[in-house]
Protein backbone atom coordinates (compact mmCIF):
# COMPACT_ATOMS: atom_id res chain seq x y z
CA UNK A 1 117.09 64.73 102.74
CA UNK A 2 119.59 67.23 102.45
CA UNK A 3 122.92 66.30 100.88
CA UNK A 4 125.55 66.55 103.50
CA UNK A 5 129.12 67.32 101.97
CA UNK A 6 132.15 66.70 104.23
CA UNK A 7 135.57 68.69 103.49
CA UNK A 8 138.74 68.89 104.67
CA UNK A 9 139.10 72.86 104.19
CA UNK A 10 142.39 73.72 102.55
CA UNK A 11 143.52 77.17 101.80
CA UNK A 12 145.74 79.78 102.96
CA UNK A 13 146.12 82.42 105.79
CA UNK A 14 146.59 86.35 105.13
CA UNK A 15 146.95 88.15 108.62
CA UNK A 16 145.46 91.73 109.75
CA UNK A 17 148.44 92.68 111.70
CA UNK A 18 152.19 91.94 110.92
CA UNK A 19 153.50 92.49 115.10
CA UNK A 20 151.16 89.37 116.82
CA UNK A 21 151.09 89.16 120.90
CA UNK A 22 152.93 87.07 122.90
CA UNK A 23 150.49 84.25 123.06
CA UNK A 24 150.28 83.85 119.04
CA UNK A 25 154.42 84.28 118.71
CA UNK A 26 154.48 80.67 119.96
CA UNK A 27 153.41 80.95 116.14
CA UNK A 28 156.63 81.66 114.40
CA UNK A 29 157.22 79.57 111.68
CA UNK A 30 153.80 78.57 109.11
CA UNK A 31 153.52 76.50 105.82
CA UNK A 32 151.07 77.95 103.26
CA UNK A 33 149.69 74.71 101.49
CA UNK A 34 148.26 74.90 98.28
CA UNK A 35 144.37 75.75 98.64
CA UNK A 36 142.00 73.09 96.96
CA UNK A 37 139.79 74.38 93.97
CA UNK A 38 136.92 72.82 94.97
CA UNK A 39 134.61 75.26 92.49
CA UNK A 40 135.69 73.34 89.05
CA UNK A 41 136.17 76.94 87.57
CA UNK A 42 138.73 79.23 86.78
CA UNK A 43 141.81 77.35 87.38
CA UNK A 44 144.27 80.45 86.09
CA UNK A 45 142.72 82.37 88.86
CA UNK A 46 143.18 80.59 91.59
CA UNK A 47 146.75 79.35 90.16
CA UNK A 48 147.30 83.29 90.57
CA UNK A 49 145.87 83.96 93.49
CA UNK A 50 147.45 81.06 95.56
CA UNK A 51 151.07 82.75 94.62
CA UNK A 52 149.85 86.14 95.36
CA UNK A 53 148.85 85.14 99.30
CA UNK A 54 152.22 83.67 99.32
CA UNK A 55 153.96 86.59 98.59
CA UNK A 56 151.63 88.98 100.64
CA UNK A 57 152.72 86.70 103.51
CA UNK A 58 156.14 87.51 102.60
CA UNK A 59 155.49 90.91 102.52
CA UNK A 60 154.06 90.97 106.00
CA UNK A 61 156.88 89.97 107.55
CA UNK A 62 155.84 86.40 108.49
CA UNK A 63 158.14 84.00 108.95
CA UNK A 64 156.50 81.92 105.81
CA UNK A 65 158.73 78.93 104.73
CA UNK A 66 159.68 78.65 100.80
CA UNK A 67 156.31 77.10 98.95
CA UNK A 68 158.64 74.48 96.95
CA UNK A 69 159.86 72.90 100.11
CA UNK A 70 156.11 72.19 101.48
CA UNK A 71 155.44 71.01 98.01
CA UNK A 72 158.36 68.96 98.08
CA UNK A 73 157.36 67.08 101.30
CA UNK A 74 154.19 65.78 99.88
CA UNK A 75 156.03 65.04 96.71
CA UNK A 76 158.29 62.49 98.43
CA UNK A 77 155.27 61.34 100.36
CA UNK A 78 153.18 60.86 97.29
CA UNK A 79 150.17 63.00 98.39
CA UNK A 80 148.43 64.42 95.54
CA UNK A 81 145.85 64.89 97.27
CA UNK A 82 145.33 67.66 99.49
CA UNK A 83 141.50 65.98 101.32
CA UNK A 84 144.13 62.94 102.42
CA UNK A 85 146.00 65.31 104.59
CA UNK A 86 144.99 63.91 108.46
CA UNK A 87 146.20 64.46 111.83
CA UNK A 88 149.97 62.40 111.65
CA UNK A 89 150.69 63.80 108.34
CA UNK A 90 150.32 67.37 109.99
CA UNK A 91 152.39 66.43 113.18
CA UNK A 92 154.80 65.02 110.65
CA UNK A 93 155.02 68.40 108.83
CA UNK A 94 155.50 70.49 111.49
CA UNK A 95 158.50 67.80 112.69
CA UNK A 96 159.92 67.55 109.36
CA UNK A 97 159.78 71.25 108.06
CA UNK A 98 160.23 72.66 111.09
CA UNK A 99 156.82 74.73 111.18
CA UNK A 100 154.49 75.68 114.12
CA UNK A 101 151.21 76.01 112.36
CA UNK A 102 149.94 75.16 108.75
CA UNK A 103 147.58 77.04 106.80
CA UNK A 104 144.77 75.30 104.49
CA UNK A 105 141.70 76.23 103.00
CA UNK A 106 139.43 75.75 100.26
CA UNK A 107 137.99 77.67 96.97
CA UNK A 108 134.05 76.75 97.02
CA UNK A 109 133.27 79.03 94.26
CA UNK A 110 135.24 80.67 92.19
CA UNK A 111 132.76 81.91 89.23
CA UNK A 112 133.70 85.06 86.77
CA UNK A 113 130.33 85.87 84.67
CA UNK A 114 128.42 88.91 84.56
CA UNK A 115 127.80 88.68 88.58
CA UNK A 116 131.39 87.19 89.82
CA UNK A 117 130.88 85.14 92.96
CA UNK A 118 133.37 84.18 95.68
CA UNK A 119 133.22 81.66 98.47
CA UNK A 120 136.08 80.70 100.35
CA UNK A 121 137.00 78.95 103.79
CA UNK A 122 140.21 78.93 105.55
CA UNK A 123 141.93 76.85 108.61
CA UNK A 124 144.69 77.42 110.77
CA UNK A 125 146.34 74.15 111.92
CA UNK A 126 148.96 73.52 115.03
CA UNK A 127 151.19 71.13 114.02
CA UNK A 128 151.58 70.11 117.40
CA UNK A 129 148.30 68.38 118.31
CA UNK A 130 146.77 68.78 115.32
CA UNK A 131 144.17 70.93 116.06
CA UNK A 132 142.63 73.68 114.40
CA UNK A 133 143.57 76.83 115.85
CA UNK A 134 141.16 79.45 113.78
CA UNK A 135 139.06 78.65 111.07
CA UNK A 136 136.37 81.13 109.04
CA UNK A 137 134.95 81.58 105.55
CA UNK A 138 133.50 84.56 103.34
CA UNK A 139 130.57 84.18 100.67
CA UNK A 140 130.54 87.25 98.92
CA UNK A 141 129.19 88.12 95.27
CA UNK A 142 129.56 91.77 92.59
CA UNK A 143 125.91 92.61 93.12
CA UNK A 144 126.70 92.83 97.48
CA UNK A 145 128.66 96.32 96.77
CA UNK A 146 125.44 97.65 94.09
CA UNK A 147 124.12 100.81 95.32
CA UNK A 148 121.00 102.27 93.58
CA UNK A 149 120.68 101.97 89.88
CA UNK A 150 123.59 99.54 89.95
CA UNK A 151 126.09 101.91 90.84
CA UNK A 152 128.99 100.37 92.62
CA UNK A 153 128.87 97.12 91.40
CA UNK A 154 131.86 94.85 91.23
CA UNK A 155 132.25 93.49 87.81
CA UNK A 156 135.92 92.17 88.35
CA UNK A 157 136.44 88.61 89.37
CA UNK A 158 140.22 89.03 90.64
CA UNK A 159 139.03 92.92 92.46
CA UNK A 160 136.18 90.87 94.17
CA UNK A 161 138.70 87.90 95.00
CA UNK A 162 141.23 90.54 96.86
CA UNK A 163 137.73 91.50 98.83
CA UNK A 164 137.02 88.45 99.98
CA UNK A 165 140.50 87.90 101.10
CA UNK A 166 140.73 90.73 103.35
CA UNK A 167 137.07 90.00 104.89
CA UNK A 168 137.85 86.51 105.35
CA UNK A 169 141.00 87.60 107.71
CA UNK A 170 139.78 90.74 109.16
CA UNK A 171 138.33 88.39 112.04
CA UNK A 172 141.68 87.15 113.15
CA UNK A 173 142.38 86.82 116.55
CA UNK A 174 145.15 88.62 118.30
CA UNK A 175 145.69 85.84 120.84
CA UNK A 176 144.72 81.95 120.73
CA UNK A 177 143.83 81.43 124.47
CA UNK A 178 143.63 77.61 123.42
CA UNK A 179 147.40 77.02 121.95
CA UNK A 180 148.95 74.13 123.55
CA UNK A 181 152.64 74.60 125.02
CA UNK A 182 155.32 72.16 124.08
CA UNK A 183 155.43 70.34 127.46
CA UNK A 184 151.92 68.92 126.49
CA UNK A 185 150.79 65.23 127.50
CA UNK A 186 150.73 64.58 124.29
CA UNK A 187 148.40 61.18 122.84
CA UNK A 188 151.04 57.55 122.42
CA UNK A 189 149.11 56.98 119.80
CA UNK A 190 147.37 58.89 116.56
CA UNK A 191 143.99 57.84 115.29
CA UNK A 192 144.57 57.78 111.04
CA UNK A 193 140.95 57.55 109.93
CA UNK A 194 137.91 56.37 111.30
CA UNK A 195 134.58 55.32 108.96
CA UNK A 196 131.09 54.13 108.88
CA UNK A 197 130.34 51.45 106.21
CA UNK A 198 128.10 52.16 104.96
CA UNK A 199 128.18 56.33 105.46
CA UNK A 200 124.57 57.00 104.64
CA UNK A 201 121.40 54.86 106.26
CA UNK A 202 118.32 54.74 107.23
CA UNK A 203 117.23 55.32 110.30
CA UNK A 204 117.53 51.71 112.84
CA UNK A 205 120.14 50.24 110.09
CA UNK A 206 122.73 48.57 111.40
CA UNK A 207 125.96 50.52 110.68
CA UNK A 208 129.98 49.40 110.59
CA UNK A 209 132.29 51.49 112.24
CA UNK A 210 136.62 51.10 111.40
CA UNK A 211 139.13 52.68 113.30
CA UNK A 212 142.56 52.73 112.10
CA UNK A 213 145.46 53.77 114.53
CA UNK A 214 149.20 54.32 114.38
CA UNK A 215 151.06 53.56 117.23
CA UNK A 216 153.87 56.32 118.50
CA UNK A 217 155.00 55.34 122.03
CA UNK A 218 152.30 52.63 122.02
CA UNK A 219 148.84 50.54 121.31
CA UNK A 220 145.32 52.32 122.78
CA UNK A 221 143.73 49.62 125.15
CA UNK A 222 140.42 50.22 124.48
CA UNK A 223 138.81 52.26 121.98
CA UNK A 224 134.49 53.37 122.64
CA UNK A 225 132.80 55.03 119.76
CA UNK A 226 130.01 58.00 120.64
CA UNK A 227 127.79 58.39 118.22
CA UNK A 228 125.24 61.02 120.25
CA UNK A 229 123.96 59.09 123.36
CA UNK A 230 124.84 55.31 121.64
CA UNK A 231 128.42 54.32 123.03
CA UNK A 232 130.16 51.15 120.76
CA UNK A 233 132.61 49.14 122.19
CA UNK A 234 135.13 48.31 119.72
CA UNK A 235 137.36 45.28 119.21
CA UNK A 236 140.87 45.06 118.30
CA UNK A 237 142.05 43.01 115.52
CA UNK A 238 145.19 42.04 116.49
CA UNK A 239 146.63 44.77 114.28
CA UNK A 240 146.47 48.55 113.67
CA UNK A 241 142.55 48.37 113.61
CA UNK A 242 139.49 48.66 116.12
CA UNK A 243 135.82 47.45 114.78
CA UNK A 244 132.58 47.40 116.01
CA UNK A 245 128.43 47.94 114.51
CA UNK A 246 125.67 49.11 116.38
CA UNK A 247 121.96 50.50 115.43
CA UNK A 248 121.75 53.61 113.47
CA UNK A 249 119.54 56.69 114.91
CA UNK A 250 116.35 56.75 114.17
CA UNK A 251 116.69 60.74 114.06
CA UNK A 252 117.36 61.71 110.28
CA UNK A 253 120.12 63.84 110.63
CA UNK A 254 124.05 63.93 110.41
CA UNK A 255 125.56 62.76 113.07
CA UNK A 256 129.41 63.12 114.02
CA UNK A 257 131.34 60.47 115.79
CA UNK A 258 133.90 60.74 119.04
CA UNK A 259 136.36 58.59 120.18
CA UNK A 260 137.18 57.80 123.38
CA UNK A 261 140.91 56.13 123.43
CA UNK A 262 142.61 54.98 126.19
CA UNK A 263 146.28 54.02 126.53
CA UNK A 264 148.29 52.32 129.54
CA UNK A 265 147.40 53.57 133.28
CA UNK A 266 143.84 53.72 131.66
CA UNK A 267 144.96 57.50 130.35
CA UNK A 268 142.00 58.43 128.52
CA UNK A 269 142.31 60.57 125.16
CA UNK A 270 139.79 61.89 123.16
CA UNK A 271 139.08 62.81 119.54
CA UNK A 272 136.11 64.63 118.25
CA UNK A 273 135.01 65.12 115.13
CA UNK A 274 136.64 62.00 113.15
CA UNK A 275 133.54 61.08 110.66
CA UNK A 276 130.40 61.36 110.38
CA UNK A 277 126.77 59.57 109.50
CA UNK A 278 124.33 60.19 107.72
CA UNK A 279 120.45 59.78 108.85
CA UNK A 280 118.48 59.69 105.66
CA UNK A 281 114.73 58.84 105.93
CA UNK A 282 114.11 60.21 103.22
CA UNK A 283 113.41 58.64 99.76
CA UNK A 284 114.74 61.24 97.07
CA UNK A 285 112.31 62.89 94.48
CA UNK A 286 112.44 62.25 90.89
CA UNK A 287 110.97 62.84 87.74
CA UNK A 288 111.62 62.54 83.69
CA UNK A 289 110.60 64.94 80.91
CA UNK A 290 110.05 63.55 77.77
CA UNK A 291 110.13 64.34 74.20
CA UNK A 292 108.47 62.49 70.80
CA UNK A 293 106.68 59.87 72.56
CA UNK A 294 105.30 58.56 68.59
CA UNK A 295 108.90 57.75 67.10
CA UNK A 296 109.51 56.22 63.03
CA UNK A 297 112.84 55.17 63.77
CA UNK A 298 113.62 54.64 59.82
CA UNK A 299 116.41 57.29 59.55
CA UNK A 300 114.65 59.80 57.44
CA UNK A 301 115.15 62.70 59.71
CA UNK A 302 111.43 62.82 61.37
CA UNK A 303 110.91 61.47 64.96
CA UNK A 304 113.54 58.96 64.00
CA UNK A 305 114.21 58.83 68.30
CA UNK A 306 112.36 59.38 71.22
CA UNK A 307 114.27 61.91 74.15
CA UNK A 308 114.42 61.68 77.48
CA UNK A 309 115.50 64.20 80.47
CA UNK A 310 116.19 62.56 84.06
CA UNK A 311 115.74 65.39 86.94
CA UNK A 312 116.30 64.57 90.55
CA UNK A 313 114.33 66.95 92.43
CA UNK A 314 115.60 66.83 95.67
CA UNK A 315 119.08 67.31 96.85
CA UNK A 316 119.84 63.32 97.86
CA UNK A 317 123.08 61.83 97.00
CA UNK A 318 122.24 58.56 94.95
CA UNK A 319 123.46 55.15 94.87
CA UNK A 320 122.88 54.40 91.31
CA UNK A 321 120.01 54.78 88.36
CA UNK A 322 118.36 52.38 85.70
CA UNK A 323 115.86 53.38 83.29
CA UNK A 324 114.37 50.61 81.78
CA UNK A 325 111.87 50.54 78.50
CA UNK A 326 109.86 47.40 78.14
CA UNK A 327 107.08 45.70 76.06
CA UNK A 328 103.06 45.81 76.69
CA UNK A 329 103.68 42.43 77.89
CA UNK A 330 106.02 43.47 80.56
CA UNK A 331 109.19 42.27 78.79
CA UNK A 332 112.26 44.40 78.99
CA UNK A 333 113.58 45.08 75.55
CA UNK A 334 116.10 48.08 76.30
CA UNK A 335 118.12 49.18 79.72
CA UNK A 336 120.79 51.72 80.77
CA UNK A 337 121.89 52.04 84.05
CA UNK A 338 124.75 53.97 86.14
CA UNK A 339 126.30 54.43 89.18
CA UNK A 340 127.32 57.87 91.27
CA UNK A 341 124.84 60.71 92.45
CA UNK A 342 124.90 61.97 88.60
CA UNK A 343 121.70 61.19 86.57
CA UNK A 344 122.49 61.78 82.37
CA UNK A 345 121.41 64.83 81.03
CA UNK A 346 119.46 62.84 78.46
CA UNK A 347 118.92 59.53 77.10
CA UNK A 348 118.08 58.70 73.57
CA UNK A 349 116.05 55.34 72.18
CA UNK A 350 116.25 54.84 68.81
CA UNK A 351 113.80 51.87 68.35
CA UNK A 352 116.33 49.22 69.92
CA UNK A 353 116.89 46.33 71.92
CA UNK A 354 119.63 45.64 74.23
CA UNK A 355 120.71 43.83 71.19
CA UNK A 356 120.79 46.97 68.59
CA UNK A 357 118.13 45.00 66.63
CA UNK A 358 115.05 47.31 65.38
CA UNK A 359 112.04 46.77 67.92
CA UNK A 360 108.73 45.73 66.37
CA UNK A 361 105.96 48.69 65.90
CA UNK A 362 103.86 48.79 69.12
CA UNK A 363 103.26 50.21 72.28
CA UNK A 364 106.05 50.34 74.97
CA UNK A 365 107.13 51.77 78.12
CA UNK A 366 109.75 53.45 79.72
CA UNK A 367 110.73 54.28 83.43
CA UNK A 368 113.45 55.41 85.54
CA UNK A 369 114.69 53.58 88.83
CA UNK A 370 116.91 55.38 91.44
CA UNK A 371 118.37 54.01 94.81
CA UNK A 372 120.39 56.71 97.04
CA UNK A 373 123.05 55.92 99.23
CA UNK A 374 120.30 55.39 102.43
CA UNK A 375 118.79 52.71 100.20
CA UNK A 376 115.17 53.87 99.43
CA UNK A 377 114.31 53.09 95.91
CA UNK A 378 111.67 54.70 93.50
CA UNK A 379 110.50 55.10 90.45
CA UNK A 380 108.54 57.58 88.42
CA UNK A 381 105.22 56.75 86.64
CA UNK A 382 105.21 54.54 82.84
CA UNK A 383 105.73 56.88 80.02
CA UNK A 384 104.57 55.43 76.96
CA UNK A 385 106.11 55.57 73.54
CA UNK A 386 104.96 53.88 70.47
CA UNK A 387 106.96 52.75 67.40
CA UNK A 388 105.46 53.26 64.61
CA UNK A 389 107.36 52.82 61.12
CA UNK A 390 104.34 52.09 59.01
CA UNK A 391 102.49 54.75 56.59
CA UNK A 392 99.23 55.31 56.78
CA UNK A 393 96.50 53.00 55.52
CA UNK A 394 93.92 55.45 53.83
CA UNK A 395 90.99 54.44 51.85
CA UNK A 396 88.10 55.92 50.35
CA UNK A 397 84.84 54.56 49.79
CA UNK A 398 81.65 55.62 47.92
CA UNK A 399 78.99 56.16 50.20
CA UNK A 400 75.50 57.76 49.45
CA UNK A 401 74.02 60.22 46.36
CA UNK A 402 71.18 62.11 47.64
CA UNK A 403 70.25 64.95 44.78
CA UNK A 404 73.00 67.37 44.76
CA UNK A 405 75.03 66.03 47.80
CA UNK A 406 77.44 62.99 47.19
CA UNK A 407 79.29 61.52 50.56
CA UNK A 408 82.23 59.24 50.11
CA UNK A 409 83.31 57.77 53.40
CA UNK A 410 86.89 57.45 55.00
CA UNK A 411 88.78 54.62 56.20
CA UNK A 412 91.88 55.03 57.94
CA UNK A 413 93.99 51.96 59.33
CA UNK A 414 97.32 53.25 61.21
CA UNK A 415 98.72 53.12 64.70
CA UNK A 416 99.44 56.60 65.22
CA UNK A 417 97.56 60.01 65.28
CA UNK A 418 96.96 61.29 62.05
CA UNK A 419 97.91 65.15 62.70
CA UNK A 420 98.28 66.45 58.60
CA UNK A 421 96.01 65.73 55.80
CA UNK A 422 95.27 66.88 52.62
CA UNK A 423 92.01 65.19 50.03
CA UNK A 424 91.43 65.88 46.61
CA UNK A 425 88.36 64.30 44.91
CA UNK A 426 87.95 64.19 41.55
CA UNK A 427 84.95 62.63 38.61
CA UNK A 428 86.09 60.66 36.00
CA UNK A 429 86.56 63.65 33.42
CA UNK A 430 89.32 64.92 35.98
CA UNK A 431 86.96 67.82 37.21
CA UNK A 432 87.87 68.71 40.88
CA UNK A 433 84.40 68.36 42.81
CA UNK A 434 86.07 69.03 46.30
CA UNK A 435 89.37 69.81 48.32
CA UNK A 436 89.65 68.96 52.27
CA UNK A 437 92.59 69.23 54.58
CA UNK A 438 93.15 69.86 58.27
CA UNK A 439 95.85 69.24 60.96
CA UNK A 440 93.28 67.12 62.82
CA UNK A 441 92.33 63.66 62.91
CA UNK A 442 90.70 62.76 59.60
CA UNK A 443 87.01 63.08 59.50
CA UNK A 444 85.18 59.89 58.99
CA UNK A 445 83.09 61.61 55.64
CA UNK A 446 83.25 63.83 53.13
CA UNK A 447 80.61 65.59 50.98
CA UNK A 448 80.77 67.28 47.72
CA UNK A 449 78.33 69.17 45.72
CA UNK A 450 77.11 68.17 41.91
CA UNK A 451 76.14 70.39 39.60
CA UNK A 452 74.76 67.75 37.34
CA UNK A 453 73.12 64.66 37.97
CA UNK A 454 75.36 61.43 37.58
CA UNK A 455 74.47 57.69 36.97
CA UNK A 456 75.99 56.06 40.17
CA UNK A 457 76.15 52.75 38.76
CA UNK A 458 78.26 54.37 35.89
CA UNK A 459 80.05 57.07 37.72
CA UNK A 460 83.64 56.77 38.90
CA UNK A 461 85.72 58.65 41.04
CA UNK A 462 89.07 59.27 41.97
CA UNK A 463 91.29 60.77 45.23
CA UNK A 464 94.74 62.27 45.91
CA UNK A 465 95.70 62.73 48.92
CA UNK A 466 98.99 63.30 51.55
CA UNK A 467 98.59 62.42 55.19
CA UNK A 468 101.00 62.74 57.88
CA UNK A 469 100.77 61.28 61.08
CA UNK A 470 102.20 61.68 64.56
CA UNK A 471 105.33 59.76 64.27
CA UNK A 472 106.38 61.16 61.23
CA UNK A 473 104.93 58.38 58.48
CA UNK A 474 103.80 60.18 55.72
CA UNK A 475 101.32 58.49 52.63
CA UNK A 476 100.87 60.36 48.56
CA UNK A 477 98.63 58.84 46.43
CA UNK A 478 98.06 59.75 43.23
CA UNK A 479 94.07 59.72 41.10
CA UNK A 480 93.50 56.58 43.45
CA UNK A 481 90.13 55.00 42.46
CA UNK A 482 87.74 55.03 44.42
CA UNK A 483 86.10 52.05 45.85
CA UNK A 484 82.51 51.40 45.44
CA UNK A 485 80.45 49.74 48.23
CA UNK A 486 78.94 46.61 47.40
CA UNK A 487 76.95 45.29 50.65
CA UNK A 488 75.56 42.10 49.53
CA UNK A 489 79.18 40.93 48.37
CA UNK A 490 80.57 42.20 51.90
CA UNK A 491 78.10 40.43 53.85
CA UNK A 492 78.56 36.97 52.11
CA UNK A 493 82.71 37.38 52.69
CA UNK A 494 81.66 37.78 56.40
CA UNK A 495 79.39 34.57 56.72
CA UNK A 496 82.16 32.95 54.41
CA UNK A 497 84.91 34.10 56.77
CA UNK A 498 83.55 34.61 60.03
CA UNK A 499 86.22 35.63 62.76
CA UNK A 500 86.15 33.53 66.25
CA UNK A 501 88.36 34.97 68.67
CA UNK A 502 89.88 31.36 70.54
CA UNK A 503 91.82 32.02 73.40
């Protein structure tokens, strides 16, 4: 499901001609609002480039009033906000400042790296009704003006700004066959906002609708709702609200909501566009990359945490996310969670419970949990991490003498891989009889040749060795002995000390 991403444009106006026709001088006094930055980037530039449309209007000839007094007005009125402009705070503009139109508009992208790119969107607003009177936007990037071998290209972010703004007003109209006269009918009453609660479903949910209303000359009657072919009756609350809930589409899609109003002598008055719902039948698609999955969390520097990298793969907005890590058992031992359509670039687990205390060494799991807005929850597969703090349990054993060939066997006791090893054996008169190593799993045997024959009942042996394994544990030993077999003594311990598993 496609994110759907609802603005209230806000910009500014810079018009092809300076002499308009008669129809558009109805137009003779407009209010350049401050556009809305909506890119996150180059503040300066758009700081600049707001008062340089100001001043081109100037220079046009239009009758532009002074940018501190429009700023002043929402000052007083305690709008910081540019998105929380609606229809009565226009009408009230135009009233209070005098104005016939407003222009707004928005900066979608503003981005100045080696391939600037510009998107911007621009509305022109009567301040009579309300309603917008022209509207377009321009999407334009360096590499649009390259020519063959690059040649051409605009490498200038405030050159490629001043093109935009000229192709975003080059469209223009000369006359606005739609502008109201002053004699209008116009409504008693203004619609303030209008929501859905919640604003994004699934399809057949049942959905909340709010209207909120200020009265001018008077109260609206009776307000429907059209929400495609589903028509809501709403019910007055005694105050300035209407409410109502009906079925969602089953349709996943966006779907926009009209309201029919009507005042006294059943006058009916309509306004389109006031919100708008979201159809989302789709759950969104996740995943999470991973990194050391073997951790030694003992703060020597080596696999002391396991990483992890949450990706939403699909362009939902979400509700919230958990990722949760938990025992073999199914016990959770660690959780973080958050709220907002924003997954963390990374999360870290040092070996911890929710309680900061060190986990035991074992096997655990980890998984991430997302709900979007729509409600559809999933989850992506176990990942599986094991703590492992303890070194390596190495032994070596004497195994069989046959002629020239002596085989000493290796024993290896440790949760983790072994992935690094080094094995030096050595007779009792400190003569090396064979060196082994590999970045491999240890091998269960080793040979070495004799040159002379030995008495094995006599004979002893020794080992050094270093082994590494996957979570970063690392064992030395030193001229270890090493241990002789003895079967018959082996073989009593067992019938001495039998195991019985007793569940």
């Amino acid at each position: 499901m496609n994110r759907y991403l609802i603005i209230f444009i806000t910009l500014f106006v810079f018009p092809l001609q300076t002499s308009w026709s008669e129809d558009i001088c109805d137009i003779k006094t407009i209010a350049l609002i401050p556009f809305d930055n909506l890119s996150g980037e180059n503040y300066s530039i758009a700081f600049n480039l707001n008062n340089s449309l100001y001043d081109y209007l100037k220079r046009e000839k239009l009758h532009v009033i002074n940018k501190d007094i429009s700023e002043q007005f929402f000052i007083k009125r305690r709008i910081r906000n540019i998105g929380l402009i609606n229809r009565a705070t226009v009408r009230e503009l135009g009233k209070a400042l005098s104005v016939d139109a407003i222009i707004m508009g928005s900066i979608n992208e503003l981005s100045g790296d080696k391939n600037p790119k510009v998107n911007i969107s621009v509305q022109m607003i009567d301040t009579l009704d309300s309603s917008i009177i022209w509207m377009n936007s321009v999407s334009i990037s360096g590499d649009d003006f390259a020519k063959l071998l690059g040649i051409g290209k605009i490498r200038s972010i405030e050159k490629l700004v001043e093109i935009a703004i000229n192709d975003l007003f080059k469209d223009l109209p000369e006359t606005f066959e739609e502008k109201k006269e002053k004699g209008i009918d116009m409504p008693a009453f203004e619609i303030v906002q209008a929501r859905f609660y919640p604003k994004v479903v699934k399809g057949d949910s049942l959905v909340g609708l709010m209207v909120e209303f200020r009265e001018i000359a008077c109260k609206p009657e009776q307000i429907y709702a059209f929400v495609e072919d589903i028509k809501i009756s709403l019910i007055s609350d005694g105050g300035n609200w209407f409410t109502g809930s009906f079925p969602s589409p089953v349709v996943e899609g966006t779907y926009i909501l009209k309201l029919h109003a009507y005042g006294k002598f059943d006058t009916l008055y309509v306004f389109d566009a006031m919100a708008a719902l979201i159809v989302d039948n789709t759950p969104p698609l996740i995943a999470a990359r991973f990194h050391n999955t073997f951790i030694s969390p003992n703060n020597d520097g080596v696999n002391d945490h396991a990483a992890f990298f949450p990706e939403l793969l699909s362009t939902d907005s979400l509700k919230n996310w958990r990722f949760e890590i938990t025992d073999k058992e199914g016990k959770l031992v660690r959780s973080a969670e958050g709220d907002g359509d924003d997954l963390p670039d990374k999360l870290v687990w040092r070996g911890e419970n929710n309680n900061f205390k060190q986990v035991n060494n074992g096997i655990y799991f980890c998984r991430l949990f997302v709900e979007d807005k729509a409600g559809h929850e999933v989850s992506t597969d176990k990942i599986m991490v094991v703590v492992d703090r303890k070194a390596p349990e190495i032994e070596i054993i004497l195994g069989k003498i046959e002629k020239d060939i002596i085989l000493f066997d290796v024993k290896c006791n440790n949760i983790s891989e072994i992935v690094d090893w080094s094995i030096v054996i050595y007779n009792q008169n400190d003569e090396c009889l064979g060196t082994f190593g590999g970045k491999q799993e240890l091998p269960s045997t080793l040979s070495c040749v004799l040159n002379n024959s030995i008495d094995n009942k006599k004979e002893k042996f020794f080992y050094s060795l270093a082994v590494r394994d996957v979570a970063g544990n690392m064992l030395y030993a030193e001229m270890r002995p090493v241990k002789i077999f003895e079967p018959d003594e082996i073989a009593e311990e067992k019938k001495n000390y039998e195991w019985v598993d007793d569940f």
